[in-house]
N, C-alpha and C. Protein backbone atom coordinates (compact mmCIF):
# COMPACT_ATOMS: atom_id res chain seq x y z
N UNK A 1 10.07 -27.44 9.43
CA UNK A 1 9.88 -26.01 9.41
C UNK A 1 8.68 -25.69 8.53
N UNK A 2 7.74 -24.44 9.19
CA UNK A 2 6.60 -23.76 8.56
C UNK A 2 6.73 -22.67 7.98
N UNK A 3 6.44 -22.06 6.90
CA UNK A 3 6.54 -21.06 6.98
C UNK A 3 4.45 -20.74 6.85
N UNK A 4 4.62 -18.99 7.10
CA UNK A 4 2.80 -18.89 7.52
C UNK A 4 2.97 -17.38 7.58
N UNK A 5 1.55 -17.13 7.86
CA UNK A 5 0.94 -15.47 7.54
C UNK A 5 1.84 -14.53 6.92
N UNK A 6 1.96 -14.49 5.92
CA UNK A 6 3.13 -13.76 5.07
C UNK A 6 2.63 -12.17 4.96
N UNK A 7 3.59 -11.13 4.86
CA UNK A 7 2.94 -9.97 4.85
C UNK A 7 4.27 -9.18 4.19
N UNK A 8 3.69 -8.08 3.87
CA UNK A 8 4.58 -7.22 3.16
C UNK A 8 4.74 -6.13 4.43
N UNK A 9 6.16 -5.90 4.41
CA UNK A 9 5.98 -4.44 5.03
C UNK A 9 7.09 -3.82 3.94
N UNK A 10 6.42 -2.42 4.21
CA UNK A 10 7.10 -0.75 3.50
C UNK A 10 7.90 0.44 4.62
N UNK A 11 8.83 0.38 4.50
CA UNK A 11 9.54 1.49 4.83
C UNK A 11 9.80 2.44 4.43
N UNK A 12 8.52 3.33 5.30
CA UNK A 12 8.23 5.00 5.07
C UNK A 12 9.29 5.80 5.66
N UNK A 13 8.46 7.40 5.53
CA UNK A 13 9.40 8.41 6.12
C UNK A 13 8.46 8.90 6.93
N UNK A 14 7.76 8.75 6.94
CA UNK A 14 6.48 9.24 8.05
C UNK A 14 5.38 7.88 8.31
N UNK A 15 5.43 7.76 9.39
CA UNK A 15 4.91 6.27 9.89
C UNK A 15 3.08 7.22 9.92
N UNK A 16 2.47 8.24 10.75
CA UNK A 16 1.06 8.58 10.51
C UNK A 16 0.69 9.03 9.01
N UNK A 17 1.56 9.43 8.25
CA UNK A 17 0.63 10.10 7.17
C UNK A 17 0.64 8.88 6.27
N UNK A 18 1.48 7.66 6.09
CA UNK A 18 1.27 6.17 5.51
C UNK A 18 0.28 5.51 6.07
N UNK A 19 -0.34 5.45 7.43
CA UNK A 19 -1.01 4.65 8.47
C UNK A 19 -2.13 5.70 7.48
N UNK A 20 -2.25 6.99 7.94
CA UNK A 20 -3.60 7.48 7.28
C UNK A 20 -3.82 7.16 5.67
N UNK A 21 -2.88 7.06 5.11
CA UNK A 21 -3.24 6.64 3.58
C UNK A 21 -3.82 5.61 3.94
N UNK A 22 -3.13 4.47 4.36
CA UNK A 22 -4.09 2.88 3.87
C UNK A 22 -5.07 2.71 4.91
N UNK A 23 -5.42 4.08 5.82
CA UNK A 23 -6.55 3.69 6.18
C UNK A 23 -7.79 4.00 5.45
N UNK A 24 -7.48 5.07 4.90
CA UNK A 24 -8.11 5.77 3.44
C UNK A 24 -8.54 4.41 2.93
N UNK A 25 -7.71 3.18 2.31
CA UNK A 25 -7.77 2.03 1.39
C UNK A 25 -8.68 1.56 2.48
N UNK A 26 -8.98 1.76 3.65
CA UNK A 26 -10.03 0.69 4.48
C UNK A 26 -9.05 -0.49 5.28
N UNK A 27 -7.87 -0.59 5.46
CA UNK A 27 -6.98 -1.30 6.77
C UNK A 27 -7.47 -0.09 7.81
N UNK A 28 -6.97 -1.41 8.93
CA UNK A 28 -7.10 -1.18 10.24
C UNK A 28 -5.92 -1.56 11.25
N UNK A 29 -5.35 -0.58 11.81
CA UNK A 29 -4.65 -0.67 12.48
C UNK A 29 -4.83 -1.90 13.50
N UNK A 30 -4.02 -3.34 13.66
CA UNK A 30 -4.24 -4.68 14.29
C UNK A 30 -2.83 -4.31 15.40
N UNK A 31 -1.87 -3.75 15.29
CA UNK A 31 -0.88 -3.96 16.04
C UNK A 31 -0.09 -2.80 15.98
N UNK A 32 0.86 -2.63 16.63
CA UNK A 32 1.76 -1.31 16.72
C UNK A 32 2.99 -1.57 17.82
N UNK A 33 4.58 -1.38 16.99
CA UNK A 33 5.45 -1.62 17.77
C UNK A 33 5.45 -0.14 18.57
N UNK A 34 6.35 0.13 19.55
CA UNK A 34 6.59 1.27 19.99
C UNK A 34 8.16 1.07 20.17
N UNK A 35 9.35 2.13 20.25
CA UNK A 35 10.48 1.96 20.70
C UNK A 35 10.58 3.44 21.78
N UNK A 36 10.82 3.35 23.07
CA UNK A 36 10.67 4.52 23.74
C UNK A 36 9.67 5.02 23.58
N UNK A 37 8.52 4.49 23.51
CA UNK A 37 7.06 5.36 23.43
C UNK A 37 7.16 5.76 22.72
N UNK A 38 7.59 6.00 21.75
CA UNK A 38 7.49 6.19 20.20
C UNK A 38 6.85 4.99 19.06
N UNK A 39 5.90 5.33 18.53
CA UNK A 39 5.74 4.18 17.52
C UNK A 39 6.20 4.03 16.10
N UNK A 40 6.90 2.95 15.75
CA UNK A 40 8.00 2.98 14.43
C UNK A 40 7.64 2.23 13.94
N UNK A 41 6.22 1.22 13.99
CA UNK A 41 5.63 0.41 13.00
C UNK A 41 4.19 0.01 13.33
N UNK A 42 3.71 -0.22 12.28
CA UNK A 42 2.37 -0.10 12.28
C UNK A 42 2.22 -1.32 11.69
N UNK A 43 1.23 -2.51 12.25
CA UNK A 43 0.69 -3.46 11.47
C UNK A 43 -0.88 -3.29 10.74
N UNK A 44 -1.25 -2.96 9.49
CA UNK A 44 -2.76 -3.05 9.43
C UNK A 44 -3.49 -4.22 8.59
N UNK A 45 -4.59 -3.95 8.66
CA UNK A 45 -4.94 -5.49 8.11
C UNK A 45 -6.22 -5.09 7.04
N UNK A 46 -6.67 -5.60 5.92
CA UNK A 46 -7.71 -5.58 5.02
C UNK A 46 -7.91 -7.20 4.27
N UNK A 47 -9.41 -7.39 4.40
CA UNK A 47 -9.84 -8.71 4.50
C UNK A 47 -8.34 -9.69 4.48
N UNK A 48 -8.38 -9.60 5.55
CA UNK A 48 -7.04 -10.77 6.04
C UNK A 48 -5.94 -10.78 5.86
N UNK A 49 -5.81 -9.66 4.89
CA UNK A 49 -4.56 -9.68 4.48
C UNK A 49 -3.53 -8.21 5.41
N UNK A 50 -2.49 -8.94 5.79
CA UNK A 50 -1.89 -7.90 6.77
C UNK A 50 -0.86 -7.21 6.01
N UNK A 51 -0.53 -5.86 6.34
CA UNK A 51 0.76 -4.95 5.73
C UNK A 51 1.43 -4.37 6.95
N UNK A 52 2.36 -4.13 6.87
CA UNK A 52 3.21 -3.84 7.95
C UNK A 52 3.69 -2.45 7.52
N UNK A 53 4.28 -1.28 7.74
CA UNK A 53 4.46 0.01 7.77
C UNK A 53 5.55 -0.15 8.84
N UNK A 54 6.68 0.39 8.45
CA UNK A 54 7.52 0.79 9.77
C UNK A 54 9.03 1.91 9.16
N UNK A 55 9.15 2.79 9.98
CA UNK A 55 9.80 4.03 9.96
C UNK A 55 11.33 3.60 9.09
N UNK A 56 12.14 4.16 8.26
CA UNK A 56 13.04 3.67 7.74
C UNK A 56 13.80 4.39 8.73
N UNK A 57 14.14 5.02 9.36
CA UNK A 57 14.86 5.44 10.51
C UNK A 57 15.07 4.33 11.87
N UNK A 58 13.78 3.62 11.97
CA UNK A 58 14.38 2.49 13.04
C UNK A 58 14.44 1.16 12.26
N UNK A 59 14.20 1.16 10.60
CA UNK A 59 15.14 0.12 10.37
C UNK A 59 16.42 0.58 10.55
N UNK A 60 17.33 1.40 10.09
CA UNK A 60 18.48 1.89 10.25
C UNK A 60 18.99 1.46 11.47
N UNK A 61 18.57 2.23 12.32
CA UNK A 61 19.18 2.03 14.15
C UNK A 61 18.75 0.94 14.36
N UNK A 62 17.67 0.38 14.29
CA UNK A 62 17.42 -0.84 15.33
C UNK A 62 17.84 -2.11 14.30
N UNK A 63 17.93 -2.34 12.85
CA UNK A 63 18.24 -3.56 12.33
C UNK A 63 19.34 -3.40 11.39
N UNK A 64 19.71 -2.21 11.47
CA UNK A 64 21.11 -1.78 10.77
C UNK A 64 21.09 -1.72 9.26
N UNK A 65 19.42 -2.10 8.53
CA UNK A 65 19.18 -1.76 7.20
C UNK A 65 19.54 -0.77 6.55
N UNK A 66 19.36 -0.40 5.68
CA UNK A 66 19.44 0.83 4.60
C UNK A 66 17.90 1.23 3.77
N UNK A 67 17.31 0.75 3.82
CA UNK A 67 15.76 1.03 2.89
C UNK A 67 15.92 2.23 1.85
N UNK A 68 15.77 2.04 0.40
CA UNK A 68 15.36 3.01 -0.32
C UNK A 68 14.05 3.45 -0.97
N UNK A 69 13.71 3.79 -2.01
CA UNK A 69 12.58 3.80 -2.90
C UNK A 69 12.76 2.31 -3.60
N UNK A 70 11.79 1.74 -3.54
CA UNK A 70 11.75 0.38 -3.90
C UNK A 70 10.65 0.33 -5.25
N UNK A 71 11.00 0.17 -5.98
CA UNK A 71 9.92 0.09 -7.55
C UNK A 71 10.12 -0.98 -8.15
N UNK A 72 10.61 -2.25 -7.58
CA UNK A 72 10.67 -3.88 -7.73
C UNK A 72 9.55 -4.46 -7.68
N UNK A 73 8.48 -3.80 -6.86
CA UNK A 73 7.16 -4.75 -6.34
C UNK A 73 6.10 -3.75 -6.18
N UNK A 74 4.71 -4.12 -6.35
CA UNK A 74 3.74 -3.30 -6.07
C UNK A 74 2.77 -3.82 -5.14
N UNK A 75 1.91 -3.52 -4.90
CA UNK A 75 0.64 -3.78 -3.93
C UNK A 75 -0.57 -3.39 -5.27
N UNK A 76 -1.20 -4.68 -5.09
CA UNK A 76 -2.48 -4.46 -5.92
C UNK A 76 -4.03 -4.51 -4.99
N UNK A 77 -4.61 -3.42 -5.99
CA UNK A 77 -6.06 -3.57 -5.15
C UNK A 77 -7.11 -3.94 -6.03
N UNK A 78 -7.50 -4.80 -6.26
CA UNK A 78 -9.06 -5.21 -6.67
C UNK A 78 -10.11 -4.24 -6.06
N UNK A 79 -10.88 -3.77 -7.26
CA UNK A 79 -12.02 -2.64 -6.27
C UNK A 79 -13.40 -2.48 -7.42
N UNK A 80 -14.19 -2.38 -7.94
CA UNK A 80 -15.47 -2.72 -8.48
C UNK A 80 -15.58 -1.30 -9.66
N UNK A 81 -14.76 -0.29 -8.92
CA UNK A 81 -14.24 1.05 -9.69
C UNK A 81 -13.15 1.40 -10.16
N UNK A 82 -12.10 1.59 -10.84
CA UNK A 82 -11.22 1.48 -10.92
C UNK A 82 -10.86 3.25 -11.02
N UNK A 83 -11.51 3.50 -11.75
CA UNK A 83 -11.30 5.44 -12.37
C UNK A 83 -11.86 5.53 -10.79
N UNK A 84 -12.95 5.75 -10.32
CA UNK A 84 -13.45 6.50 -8.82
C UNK A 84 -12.48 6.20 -7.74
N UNK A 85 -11.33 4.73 -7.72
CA UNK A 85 -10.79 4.46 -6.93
C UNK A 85 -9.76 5.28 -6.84
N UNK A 86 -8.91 5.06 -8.32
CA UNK A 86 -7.70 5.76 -7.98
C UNK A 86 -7.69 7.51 -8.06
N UNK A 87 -8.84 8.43 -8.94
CA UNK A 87 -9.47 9.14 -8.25
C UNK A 87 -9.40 10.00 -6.66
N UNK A 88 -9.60 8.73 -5.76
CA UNK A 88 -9.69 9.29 -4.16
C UNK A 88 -8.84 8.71 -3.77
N UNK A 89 -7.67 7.91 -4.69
CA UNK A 89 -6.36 8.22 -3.70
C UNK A 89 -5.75 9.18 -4.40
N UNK A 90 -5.72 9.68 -5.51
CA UNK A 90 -5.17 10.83 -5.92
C UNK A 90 -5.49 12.20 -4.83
N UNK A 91 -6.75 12.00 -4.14
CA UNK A 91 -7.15 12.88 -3.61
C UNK A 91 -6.64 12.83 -2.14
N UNK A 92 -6.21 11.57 -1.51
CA UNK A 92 -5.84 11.28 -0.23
C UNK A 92 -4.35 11.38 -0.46
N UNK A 93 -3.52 12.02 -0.99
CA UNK A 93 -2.66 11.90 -1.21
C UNK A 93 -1.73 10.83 -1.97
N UNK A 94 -2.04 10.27 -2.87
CA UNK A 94 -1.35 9.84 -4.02
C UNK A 94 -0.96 10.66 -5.21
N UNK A 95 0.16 9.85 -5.70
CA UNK A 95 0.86 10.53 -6.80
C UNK A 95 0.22 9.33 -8.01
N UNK A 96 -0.02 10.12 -9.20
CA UNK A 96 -0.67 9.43 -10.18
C UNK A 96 0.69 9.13 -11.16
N UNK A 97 0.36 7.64 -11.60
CA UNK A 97 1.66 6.87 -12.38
C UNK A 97 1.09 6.85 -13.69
N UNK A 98 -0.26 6.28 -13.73
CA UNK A 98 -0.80 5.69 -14.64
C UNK A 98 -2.32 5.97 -14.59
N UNK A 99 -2.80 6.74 -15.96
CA UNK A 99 -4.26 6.66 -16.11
C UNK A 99 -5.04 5.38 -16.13
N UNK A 100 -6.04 5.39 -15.56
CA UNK A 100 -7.00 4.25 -15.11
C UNK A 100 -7.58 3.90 -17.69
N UNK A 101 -6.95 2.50 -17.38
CA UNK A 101 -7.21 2.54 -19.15
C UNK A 101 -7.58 0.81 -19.13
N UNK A 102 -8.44 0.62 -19.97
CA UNK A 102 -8.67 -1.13 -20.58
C UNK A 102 -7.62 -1.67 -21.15
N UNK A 103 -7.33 -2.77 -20.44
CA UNK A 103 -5.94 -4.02 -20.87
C UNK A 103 -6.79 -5.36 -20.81
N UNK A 104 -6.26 -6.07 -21.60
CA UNK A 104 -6.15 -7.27 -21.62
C UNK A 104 -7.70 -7.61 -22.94
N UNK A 105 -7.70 -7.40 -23.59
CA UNK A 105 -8.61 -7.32 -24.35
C UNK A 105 -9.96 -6.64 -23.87
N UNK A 106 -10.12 -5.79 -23.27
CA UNK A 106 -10.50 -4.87 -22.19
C UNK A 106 -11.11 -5.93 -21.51
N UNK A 107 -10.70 -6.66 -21.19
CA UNK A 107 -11.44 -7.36 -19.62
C UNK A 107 -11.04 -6.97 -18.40
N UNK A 108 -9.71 -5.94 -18.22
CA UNK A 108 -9.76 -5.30 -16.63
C UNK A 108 -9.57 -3.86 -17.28
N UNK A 109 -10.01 -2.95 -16.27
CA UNK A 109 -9.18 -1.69 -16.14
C UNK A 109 -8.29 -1.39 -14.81
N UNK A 110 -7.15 -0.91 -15.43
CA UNK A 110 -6.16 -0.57 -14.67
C UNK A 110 -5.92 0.66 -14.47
N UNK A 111 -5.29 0.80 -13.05
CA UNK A 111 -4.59 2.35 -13.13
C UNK A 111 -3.51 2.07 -11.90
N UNK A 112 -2.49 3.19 -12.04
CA UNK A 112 -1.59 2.76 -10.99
C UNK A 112 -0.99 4.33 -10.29
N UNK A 113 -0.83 4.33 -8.91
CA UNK A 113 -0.31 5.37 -7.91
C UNK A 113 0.69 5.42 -7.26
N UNK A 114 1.11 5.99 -6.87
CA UNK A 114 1.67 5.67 -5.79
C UNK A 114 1.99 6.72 -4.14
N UNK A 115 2.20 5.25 -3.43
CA UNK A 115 1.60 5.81 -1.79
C UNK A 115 2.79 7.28 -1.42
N UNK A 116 2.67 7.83 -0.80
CA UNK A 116 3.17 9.03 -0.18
C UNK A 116 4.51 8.46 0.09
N UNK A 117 5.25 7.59 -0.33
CA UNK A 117 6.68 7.18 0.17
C UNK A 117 7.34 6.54 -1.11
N UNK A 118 6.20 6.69 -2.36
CA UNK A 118 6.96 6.04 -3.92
C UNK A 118 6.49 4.21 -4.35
N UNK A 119 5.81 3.81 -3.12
CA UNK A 119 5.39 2.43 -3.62
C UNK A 119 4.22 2.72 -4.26
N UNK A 120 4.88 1.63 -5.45
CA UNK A 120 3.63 1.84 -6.50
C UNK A 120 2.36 0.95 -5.58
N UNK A 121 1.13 1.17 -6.18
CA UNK A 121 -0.26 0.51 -6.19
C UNK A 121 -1.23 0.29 -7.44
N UNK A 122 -1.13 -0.84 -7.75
CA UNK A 122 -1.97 -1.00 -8.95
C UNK A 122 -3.55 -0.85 -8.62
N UNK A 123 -4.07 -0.37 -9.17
CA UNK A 123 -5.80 -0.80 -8.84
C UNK A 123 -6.90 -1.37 -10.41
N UNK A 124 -7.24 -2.41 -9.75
CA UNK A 124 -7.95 -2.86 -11.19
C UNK A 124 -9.04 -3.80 -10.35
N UNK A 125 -10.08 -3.86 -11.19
CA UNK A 125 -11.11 -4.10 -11.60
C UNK A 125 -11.58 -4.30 -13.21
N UNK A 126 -12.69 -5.89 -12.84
CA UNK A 126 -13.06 -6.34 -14.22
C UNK A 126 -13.98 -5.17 -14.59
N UNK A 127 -14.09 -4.87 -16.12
CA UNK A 127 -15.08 -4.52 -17.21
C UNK A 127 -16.32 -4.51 -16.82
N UNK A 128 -17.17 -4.26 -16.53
CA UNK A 128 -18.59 -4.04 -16.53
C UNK A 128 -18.67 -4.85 -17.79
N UNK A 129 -18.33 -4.95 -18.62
CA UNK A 129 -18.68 -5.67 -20.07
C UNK A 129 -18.77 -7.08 -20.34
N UNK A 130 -17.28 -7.36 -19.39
CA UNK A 130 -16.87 -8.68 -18.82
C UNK A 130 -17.28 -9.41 -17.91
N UNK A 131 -18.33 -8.96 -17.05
CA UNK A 131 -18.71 -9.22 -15.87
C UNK A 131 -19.75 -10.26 -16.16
C-alpha cells in the first residue's frame, strides 16, 4: 500500500464565497464535484499544492459527518509581505486573529486570519533583515 497527493479539505457554509476567497490567495479551481447539478466541492490548487473545499451540508447527507469550526489546524502561507498580505485578506473578507508582528528573534513576521468559515491562516514571511 501507497499512500500519495495528500490534501486538506475544509468544510464551509458557502462553497462560492470560500472558492472566491482562496482564489483571492491565487488557487485555481482544478476540479469540481457536482451532486444534482449542484456543486458541493471544489478542488483548487496553488504551486502544487491542492485544497479541497466542500459544503458541510453534503458532508452531512452524503457521508453522514458532522463538521464543526475546527481550530486544531491551520493553513500557512509563505508570501514576501506579510503586513500587505494579510492586509488584502482582511480586505477580501477575512477576519483578523493576529497582528502581522516579528517572532523568532525577528527572523519571520507573522500574522494570522481567518477564512470566512473560522479556519485559521497563518501568513509569514522572512525579515528583510534576515534575508
Amino acid at each position: 500500500m501507497k499512500f500519495y497527493s495528500p490534501q486538506i479539505n475544509l468544510y464551509v457554509e458557502c462553497l462560492e464565497v470560500s472558492r472566491e476567497f482562496y482564489e483571492k490567495l491565487g488557487f485555481e479551481v482544478n476540479f469540481t464535484a457536482e451532486i444534482a447539478g449542484q456543486a458541493v466541492h471544489h478542488e483548487l490548487i496553488l504551486d502544487g499544492w491542492n485544497l479541497g473545499i466542500a459544503t458541510k451540508e453534503s458532508a452531512r447527507e452524503v457521508h453522514g459527518l458532522s463538521p464543526g469550526k475546527n481550530s486544531g489546524c491551520e493553513i500557512v502561507f509563505w508570501t514576501d509581505d506579510t503586513d500587505a498580505a494579510v492586509q488584502y485578506l482582511v480586505e477580501h473578507g477575512a477576519t483578523m486573529l493576529s497582528e502581522p508582528h516579528d517572532f523568532l528573534d525577528d527572523e519571520l513576521r507573522v500574522g494570522w486570519v481567518q477564512d470566512p468559515d473560522g479556519n485559521p491562516i497563518q501568513i509569514v514571511s522572512r525579515t528583510k533583515n534576515k534575508r
